[in-house]
Protein backbone atom coordinates (compact mmCIF):
# COMPACT_ATOMS: atom_id res chain seq x y z
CA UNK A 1 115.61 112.24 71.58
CA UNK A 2 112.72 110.73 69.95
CA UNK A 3 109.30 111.62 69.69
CA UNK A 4 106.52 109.00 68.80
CA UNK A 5 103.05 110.00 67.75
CA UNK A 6 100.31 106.64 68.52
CA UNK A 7 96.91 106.30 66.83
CA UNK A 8 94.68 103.73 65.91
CA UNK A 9 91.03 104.09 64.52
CA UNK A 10 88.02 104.83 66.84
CA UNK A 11 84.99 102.55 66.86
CA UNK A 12 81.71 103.75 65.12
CA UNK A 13 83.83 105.96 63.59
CA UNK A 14 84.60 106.11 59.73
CA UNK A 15 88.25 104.79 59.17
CA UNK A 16 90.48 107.38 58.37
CA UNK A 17 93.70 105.30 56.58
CA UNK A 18 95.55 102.47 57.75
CA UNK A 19 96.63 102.44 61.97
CA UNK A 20 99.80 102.16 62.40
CA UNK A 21 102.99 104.68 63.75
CA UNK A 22 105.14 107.60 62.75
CA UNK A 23 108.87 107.23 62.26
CA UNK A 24 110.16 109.00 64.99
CA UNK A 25 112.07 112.58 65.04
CA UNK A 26 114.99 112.77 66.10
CA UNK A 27 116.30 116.44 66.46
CA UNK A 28 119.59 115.90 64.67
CA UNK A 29 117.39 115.20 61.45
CA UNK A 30 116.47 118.20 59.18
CA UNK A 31 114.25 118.49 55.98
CA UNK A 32 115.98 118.77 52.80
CA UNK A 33 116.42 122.58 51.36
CA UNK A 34 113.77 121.65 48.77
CA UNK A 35 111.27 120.05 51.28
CA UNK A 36 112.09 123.53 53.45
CA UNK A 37 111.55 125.77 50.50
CA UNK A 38 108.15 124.41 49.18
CA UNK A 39 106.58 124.09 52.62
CA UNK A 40 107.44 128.23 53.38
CA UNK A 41 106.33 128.53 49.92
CA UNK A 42 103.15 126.85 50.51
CA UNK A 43 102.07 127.86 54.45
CA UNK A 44 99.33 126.79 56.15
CA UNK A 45 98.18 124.73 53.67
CA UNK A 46 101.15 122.22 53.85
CA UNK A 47 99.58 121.67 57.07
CA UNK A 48 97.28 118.81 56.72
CA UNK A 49 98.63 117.23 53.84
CA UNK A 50 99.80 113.54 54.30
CA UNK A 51 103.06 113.09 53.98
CA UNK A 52 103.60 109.00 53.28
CA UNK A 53 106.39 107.48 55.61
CA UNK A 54 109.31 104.96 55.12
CA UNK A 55 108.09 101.44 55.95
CA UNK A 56 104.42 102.21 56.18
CA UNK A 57 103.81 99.68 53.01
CA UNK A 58 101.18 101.08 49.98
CA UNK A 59 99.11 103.25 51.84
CA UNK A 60 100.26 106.80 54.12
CA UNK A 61 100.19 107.19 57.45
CA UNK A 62 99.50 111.18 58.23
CA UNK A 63 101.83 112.95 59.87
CA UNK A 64 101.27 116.68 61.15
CA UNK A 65 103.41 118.91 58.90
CA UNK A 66 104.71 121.98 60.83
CA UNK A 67 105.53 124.43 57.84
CA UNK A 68 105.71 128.15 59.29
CA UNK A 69 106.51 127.43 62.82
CA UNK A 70 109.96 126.65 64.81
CA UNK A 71 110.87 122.96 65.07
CA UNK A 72 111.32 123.21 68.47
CA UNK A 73 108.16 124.47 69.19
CA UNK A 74 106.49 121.50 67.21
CA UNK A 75 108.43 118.54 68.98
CA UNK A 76 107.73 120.23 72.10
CA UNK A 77 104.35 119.46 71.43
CA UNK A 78 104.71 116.48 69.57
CA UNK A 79 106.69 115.18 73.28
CA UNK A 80 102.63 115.98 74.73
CA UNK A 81 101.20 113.53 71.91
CA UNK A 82 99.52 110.35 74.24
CA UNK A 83 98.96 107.22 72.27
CA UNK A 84 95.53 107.22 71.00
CA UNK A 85 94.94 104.63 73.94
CA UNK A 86 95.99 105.53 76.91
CA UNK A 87 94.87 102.14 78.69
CA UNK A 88 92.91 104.13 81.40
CA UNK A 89 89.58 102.42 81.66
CA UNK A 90 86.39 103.28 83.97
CA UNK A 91 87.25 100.44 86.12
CA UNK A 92 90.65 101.05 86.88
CA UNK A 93 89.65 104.46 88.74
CA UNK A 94 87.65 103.93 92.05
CA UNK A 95 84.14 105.01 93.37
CA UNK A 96 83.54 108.79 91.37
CA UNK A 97 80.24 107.18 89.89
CA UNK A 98 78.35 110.02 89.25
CA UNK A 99 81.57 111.92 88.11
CA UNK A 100 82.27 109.06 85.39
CA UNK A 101 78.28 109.39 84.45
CA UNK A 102 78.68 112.94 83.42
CA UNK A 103 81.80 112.80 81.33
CA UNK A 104 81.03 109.75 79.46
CA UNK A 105 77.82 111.67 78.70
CA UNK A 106 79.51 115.02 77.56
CA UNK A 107 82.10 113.70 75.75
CA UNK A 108 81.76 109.88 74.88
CA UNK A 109 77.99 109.31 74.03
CA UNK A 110 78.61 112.59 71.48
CA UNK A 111 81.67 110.18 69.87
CA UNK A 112 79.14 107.29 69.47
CA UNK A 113 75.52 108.68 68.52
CA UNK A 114 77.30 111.24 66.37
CA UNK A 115 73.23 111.80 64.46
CA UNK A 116 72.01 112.12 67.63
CA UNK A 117 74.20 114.80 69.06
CA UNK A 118 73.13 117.40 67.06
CA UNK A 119 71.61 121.44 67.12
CA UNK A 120 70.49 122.11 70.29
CA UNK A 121 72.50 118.91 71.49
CA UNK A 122 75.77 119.46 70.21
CA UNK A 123 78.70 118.55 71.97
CA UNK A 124 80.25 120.68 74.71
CA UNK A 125 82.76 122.79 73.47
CA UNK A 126 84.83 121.68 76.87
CA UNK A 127 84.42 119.90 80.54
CA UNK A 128 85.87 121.63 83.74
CA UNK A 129 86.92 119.54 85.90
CA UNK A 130 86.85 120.39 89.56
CA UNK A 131 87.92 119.56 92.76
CA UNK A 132 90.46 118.97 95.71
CA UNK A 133 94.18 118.00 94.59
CA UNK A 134 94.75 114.24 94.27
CA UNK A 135 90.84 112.93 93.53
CA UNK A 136 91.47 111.31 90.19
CA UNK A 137 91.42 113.94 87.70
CA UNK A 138 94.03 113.24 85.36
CA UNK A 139 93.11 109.57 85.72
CA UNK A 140 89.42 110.55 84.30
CA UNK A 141 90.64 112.42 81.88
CA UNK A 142 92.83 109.44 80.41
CA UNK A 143 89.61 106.90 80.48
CA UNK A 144 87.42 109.52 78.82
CA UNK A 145 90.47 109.53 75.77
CA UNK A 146 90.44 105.80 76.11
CA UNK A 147 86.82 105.16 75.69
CA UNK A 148 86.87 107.56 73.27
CA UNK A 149 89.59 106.29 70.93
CA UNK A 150 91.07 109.96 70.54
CA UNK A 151 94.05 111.09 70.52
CA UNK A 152 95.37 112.27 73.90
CA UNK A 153 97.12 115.85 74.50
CA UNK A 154 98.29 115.84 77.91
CA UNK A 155 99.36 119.45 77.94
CA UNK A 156 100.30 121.44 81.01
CA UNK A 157 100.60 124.79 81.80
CA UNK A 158 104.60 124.86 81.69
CA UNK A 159 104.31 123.24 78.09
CA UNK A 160 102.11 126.79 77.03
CA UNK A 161 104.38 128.48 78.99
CA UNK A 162 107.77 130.71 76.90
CA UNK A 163 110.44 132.81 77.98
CA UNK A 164 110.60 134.61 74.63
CA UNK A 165 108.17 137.45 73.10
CA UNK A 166 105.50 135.84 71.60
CA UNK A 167 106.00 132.24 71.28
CA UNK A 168 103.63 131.44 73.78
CA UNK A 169 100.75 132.14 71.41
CA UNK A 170 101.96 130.26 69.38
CA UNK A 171 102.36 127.35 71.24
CA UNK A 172 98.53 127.60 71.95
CA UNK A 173 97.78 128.05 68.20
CA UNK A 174 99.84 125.27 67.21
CA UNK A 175 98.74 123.24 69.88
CA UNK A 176 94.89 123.19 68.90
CA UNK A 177 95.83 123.14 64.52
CA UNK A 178 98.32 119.68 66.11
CA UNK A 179 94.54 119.26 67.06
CA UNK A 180 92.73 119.49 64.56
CA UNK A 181 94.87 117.51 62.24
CA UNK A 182 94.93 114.28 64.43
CA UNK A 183 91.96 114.84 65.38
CA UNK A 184 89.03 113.65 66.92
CA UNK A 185 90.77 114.59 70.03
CA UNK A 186 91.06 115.50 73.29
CA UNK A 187 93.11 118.22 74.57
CA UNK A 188 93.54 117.85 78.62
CA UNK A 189 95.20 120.80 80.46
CA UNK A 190 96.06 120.44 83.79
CA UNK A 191 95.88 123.25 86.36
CA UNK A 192 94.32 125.34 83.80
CA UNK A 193 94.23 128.33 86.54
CA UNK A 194 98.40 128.98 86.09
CA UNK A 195 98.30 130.02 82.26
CA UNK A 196 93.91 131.80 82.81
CA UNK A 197 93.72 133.70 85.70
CA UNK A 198 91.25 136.09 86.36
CA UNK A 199 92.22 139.35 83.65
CA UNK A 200 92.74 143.15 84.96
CA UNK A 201 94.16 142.17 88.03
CA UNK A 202 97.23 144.88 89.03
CA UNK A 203 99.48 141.68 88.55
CA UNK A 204 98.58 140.92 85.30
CA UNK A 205 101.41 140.85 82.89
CA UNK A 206 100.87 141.61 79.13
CA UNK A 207 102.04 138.24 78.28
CA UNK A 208 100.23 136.15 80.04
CA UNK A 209 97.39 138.58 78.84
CA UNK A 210 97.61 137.46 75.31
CA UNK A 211 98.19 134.16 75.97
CA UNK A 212 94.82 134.05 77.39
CA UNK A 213 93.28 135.61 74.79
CA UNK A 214 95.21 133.17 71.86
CA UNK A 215 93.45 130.17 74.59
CA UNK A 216 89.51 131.85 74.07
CA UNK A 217 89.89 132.61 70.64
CA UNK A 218 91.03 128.74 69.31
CA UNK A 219 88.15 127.43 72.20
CA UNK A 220 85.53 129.37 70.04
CA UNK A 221 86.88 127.49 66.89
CA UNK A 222 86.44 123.84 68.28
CA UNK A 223 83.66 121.51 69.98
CA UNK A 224 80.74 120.69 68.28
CA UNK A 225 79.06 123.53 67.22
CA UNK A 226 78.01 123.37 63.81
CA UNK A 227 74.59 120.80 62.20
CA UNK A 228 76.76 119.05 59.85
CA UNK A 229 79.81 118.59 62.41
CA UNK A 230 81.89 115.44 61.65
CA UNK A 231 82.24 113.78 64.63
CA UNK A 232 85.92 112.40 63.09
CA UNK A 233 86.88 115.91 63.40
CA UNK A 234 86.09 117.04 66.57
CA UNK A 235 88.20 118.46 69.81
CA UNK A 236 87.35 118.45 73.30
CA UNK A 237 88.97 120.04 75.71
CA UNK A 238 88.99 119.32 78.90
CA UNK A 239 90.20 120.85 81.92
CA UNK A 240 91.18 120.20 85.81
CA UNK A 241 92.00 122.88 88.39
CA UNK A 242 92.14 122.98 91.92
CA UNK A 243 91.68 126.27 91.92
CA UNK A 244 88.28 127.24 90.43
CA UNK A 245 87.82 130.52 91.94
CA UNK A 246 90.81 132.10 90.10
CA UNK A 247 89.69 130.77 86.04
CA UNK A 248 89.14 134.01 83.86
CA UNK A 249 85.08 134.17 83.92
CA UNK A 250 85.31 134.29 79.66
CA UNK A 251 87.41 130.78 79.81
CA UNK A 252 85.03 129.49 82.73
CA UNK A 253 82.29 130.38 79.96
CA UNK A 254 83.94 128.50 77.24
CA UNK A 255 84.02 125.28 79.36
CA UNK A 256 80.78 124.44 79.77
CA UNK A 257 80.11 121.55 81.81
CA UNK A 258 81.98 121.78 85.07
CA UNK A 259 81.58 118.82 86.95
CA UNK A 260 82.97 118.19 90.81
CA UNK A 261 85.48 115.48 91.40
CA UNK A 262 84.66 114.96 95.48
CA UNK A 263 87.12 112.84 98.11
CA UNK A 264 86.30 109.17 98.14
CA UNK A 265 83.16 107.69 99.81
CA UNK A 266 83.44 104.81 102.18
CA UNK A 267 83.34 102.49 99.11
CA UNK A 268 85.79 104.26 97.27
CA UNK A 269 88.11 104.44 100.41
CA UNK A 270 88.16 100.54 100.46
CA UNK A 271 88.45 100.16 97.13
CA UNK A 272 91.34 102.20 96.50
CA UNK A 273 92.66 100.28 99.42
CA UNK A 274 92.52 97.17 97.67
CA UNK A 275 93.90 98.63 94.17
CA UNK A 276 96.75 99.70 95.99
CA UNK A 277 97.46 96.65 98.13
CA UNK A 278 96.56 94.31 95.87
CA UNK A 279 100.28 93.09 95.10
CA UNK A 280 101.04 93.51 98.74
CA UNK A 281 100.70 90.33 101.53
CA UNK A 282 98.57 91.57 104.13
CA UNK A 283 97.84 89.66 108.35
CA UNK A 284 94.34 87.90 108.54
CA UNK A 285 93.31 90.45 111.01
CA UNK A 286 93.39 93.58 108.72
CA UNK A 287 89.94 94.52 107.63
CA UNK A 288 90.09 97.22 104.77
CA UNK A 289 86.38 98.13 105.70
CA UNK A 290 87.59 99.36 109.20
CA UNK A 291 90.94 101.28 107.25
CA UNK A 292 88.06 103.04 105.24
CA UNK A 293 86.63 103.96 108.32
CA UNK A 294 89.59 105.83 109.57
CA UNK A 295 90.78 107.72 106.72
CA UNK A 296 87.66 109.42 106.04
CA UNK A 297 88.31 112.80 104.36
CA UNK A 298 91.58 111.95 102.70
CA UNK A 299 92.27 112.02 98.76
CA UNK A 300 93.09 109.09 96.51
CA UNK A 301 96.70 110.28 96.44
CA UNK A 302 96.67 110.68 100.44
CA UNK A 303 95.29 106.98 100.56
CA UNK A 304 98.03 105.92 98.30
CA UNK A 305 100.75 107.23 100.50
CA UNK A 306 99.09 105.31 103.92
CA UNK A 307 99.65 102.61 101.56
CA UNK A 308 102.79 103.35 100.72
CA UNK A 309 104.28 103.33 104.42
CA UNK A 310 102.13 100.86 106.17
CA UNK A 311 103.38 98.64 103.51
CA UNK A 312 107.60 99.61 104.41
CA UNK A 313 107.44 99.07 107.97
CA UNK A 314 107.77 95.93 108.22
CA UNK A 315 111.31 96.20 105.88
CA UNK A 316 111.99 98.99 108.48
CA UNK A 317 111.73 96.79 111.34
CA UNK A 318 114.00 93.96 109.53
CA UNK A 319 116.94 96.46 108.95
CA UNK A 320 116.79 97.85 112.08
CA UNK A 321 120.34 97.89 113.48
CA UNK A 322 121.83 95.93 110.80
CA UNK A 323 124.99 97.15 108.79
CA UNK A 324 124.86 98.55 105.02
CA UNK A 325 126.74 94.88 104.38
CA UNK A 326 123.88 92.37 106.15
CA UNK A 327 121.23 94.96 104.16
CA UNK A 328 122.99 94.16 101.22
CA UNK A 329 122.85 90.25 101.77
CA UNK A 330 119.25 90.26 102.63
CA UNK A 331 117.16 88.04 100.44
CA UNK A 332 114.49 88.82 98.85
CA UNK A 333 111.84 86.68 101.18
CA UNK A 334 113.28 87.55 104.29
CA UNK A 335 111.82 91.11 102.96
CA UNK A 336 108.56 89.68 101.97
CA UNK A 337 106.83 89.77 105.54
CA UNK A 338 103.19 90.91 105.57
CA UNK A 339 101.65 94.12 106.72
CA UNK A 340 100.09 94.33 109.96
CA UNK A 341 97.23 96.37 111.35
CA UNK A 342 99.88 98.02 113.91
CA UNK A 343 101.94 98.94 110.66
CA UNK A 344 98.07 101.23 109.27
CA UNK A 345 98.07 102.27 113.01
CA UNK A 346 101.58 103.88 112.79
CA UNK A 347 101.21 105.37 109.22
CA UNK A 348 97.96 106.56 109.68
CA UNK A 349 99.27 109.34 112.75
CA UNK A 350 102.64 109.77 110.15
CA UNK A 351 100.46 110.62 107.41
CA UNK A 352 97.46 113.34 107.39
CA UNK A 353 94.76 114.48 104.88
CA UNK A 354 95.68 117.15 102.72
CA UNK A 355 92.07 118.77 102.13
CA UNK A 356 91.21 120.67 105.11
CA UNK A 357 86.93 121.11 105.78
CA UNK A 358 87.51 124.80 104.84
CA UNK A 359 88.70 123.97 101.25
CA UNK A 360 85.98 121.59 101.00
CA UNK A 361 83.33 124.31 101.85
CA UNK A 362 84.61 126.87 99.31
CA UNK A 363 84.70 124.14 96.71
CA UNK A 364 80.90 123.22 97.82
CA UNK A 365 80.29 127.24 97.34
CA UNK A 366 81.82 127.59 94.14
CA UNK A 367 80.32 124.75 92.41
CA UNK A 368 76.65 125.85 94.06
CA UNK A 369 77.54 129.26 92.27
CA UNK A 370 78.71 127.89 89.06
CA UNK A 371 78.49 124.52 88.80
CA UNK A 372 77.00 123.06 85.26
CA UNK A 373 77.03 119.29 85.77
């Protein structure tokens, strides 16, 4: 196996060597006894040395040196590392205006007016975000990395997560020094709720107790937080759960802004109609506005799977009856037959929304409670 780690420099930003790769690491390779021996030797200061690489001509390329902790537990990680562009723009994520206002003001603006983002205006220390499954929230998180120019950790909770005493603190503290060194950064966890529920409940385990301490203690050592921050350096974290109500109140503390991802609008509904039909022939008669119409309350994701079927019937109807041979010796434009409004009308009473109006009215209650956006 082979893990790559992708940067390239951010812009406004001071440069911080040459952009290019790292070799990649391939499990069967290990570090000479020497190599081994002087890294023990030396700790946590090995850490954030360069070390040059093969190929990467007169200058280094920095690579994140993980003296002191298990191999495994660093390419586990390093398998998290997201190219420093993870071609997820604004545009490519429907409707979610105000959402996209308030994260490219929390943690984009502070990337590009680094003078002005300072004291009392310091940078977050992390964004919450929250809201029903399948609104967009990974996808936001991707465009805020890639309009940031930071390097991406798409972490989730299973990746924190260890079978064995004690490693799973250490996965957290490695996680956020891999952090630090490539940083500026974003760390994105997904379904933060698993790996931080609420402490002192009778089902706690002393595990995932520490875990979630190891998490609170390396939040209060990132973000913005000091005058003479450099903005090169800094790590955001951000967060998504669909499941607000169950955070620990000291990590729901810690992230700071907590912003509402909502269902699609009637604009978004069409537009994310068109995104996901755009490759797909569609009859004259279809009218996405009227679509829209119908499918009011359901999620991005639930939109994408109408899409999904209405799009296959009409391969349904062709292989109706035939045998696995005449499937086989189909052509490829025989398959090519548009989709129909009938075809919406049947996958629309397959398919339901996922979000019922109760889960929308806790969310609404929550984020009246403790909403910060």
């Amino acid at each position: 196996m082979e893990i790559w780690a992708f940067w390239k420099e951010s812009p406004g930003l001071p440069p911080r060597g040459p952009v290019g790769r790292a070799h990649p690491i391939s499990k069967s390779e290990k570090p000479t006894s020497s190599r081994e021996r002087e890294s023990r030797a030396k700790g946590r200061e090995d850490k954030g040395k360069k070390i040059p690489q093969e190929g990467a001509g007169d200058g280094e390329i920095q690579k994140f040196d993980g003296a002191g902790y298990d191999k495994d537990l660093v390419e586990a990680l390093e398998r998290d590392i997201v190219s420093r562009n993870p071609s997820i723009h604004w545009d490519d994520i429907a409707d979610l205006e105000e959402a996209k206002k308030l994260l490219r003001e929390a943690v984009v603006l502070p990337m590009w007016m680094p003078d002005f983002f300072k004291g009392i205006r310091r940078p977050w220390k992390g964004v919450l975000m929250v809201g029903p499954p399948g609104t967009g929230k990974t996808m936001l998180a991707k465009a805020v990395a890639t309009e940031c120019g930071t390097t991406f950790f798409n972490v989730s909770s299973s990746t924190l997560t260890s079978k064995y005493r004690g490693e799973s603190e250490k996965l957290v503290r490695l996680l956020f020094e891999m952090a630090r060194f490539y940083a500026p950064t974003t760390i994105f966890i997904d379904e933060i709720d698993s790996i931080c529920s609420r402490r002192g409940t009778s089902d706690e385990h002393e595990a995932s107790r520490r875990v979630k301490s190891e998490l609170l203690v390396q939040m209060d050592g990132v973000g913005g937080a000091l005058e003479n921050d450099d903005p090169s350096k800094m790590v955001m974290v951000l967060a998504a759960t669909n499941f607000p109500w169950d955070i620990d109140e000291a990590l729901r503390r810690r992230l700071e802004k907590r912003i509402y991802i909502p269902l699609p609008t009637a604009k978004g509904r069409a537009e994310l109609l068109k995104i996901n039909l755009r490759e797909v022939e569609m009859d004259p008669d279809i009218h996405l506005e009227e679509i829209a119409e119908k499918i009011e309350g359901y999620s991005g994701a639930d939109i994408t799977n109408v899409c999904r079927d209405a799009s296959l019937m009409a391969m349904r109807r062709r292989i109706n009856g035939l045998t696995p041979e005449e499937i086989r010796a189909l052509s490829k434009e025989e398959l090519q037959m548009p989709v129909t409004k009938g075809d919406f009308e049947l996958a629309l009473k397959k398919i339901s929304k996922s979000v019922s109006a109760a889960d929308l009215e806790k969310y609404e209650k929550w984020m009246a409670e403790f909403g910060s956006a």
